[in-house]
Protein backbone atom coordinates (compact mmCIF):
# COMPACT_ATOMS: atom_id res chain seq x y z
CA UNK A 1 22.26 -47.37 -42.32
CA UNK A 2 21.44 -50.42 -44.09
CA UNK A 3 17.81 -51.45 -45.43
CA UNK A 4 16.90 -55.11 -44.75
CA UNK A 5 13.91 -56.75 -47.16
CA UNK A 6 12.76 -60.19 -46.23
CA UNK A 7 11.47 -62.66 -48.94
CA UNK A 8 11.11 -66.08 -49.37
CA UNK A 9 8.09 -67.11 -46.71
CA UNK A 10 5.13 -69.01 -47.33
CA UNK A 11 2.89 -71.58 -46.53
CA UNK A 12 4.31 -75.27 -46.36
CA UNK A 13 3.36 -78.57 -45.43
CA UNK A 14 5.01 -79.87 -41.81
CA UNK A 15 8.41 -81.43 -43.06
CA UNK A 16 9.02 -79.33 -45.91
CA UNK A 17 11.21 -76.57 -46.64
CA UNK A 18 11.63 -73.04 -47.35
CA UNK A 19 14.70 -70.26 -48.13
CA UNK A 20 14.45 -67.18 -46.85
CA UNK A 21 16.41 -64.48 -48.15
CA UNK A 22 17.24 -60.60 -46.75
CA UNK A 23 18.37 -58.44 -48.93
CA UNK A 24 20.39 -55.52 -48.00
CA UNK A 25 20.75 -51.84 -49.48
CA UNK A 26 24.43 -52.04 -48.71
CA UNK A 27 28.01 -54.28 -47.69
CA UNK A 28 27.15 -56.81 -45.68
CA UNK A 29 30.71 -58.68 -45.06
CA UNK A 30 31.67 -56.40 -42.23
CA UNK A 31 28.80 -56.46 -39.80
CA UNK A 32 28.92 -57.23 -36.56
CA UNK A 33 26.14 -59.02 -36.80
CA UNK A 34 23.37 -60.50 -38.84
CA UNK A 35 20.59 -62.45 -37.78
CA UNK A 36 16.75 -64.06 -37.88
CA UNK A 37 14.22 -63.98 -35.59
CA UNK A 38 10.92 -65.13 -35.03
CA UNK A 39 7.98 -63.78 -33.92
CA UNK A 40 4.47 -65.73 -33.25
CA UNK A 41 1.58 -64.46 -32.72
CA UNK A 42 1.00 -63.28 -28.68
CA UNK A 43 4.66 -64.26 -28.22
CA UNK A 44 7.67 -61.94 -28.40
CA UNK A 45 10.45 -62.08 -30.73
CA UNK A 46 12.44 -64.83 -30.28
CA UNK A 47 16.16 -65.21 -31.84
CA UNK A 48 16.45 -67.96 -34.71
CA UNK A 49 19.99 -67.79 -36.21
CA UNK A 50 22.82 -65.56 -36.33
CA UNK A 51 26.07 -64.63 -38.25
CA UNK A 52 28.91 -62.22 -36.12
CA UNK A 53 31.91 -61.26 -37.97
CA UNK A 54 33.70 -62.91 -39.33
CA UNK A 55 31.27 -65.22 -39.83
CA UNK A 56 31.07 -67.54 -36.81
CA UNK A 57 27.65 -69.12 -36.79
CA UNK A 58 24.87 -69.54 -33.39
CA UNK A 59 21.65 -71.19 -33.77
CA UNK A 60 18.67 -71.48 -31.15
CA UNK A 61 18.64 -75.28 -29.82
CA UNK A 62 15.31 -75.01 -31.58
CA UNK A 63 15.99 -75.11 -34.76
CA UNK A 64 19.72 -76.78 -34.30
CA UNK A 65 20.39 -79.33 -37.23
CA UNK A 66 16.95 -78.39 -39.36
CA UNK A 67 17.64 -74.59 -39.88
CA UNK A 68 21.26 -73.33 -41.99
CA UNK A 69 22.36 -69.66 -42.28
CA UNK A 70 24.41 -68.59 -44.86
CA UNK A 71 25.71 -65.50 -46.62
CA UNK A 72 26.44 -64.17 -50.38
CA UNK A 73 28.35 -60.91 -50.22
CA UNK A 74 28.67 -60.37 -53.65
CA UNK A 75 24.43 -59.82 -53.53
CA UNK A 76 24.95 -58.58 -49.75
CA UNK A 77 22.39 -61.21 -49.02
CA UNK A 78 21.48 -63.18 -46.02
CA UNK A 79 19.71 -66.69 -46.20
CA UNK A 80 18.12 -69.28 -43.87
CA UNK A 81 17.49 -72.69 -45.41
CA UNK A 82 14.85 -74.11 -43.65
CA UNK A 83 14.17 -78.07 -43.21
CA UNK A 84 12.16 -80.33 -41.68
CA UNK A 85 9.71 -77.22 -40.60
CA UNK A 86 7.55 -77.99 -37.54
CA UNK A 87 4.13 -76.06 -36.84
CA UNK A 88 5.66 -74.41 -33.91
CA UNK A 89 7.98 -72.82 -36.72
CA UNK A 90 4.82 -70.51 -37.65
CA UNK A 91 5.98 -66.95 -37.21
CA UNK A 92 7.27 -63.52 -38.85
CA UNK A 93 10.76 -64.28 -39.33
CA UNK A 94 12.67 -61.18 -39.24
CA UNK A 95 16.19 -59.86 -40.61
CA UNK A 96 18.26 -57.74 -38.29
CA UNK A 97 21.76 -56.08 -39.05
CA UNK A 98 23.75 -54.34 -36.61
CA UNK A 99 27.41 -52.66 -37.26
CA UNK A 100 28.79 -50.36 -34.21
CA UNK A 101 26.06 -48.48 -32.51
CA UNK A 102 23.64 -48.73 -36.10
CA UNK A 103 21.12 -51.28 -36.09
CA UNK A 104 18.25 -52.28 -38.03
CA UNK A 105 15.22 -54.53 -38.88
CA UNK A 106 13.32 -55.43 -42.10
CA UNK A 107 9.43 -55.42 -42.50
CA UNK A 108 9.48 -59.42 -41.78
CA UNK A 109 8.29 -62.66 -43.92
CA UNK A 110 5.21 -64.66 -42.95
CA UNK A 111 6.12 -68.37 -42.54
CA UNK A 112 3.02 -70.72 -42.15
CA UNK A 113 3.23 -74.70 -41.71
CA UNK A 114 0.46 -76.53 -41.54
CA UNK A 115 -1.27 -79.76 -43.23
């Protein structure tokens, strides 16, 4: 089963950006699926992005046009460029990885924007 770790979150300004990256213990190209979500606090986990093989692309209408996934399998890495980040964008944005009937999450990345 493959280990997910989150980095890249942080505290930014409203209209700003961030990268958030998910590193993976092993080969990532031929997943079913990768993804983000989001959770806020009192709020369940909502779905952000998502990659499923080959490597079609959905996004949430949400974050349409402002948020971009992308994928480095040399690294077996998963990123989400994030733009023009709104306050309701607050959340633990979490990595999930799924291939067959194996699935898992990572620990999650704090993501903060605020003036």
């Amino acid at each position: 089963q493959v280990q997910l770790v989150e980095s890249g979150g942080g505290l930014v300004q409203p209209g700003g950006s961030l990268l958030l990256s998910c590193a993976a213990s092993g080969t990532i190209f031929n997943a079913d699926l990768m993804a983000w979500y989001r959770q806020a606090p009192g709020k369940q986990r909502d779905f952000v992005a998502m990659m499923s093989y080959p490597g079609f692309t959905t996004y949430a209408e949400s974050v349409k046009g402002r948020f971009t996934l992308s994928r480095d399998n040399a690294i077996n890495t998963l990123f989400l460029q994030m733009n023009s980040l709104k306050p309701e964008d607050t959340a633990v944005y979490y990595c999930y990885w799924k291939k067959n009937a194996n699935e898992n999450w990572g620990q999650g990345t704090q993501v903060t924007v605020s003036s």
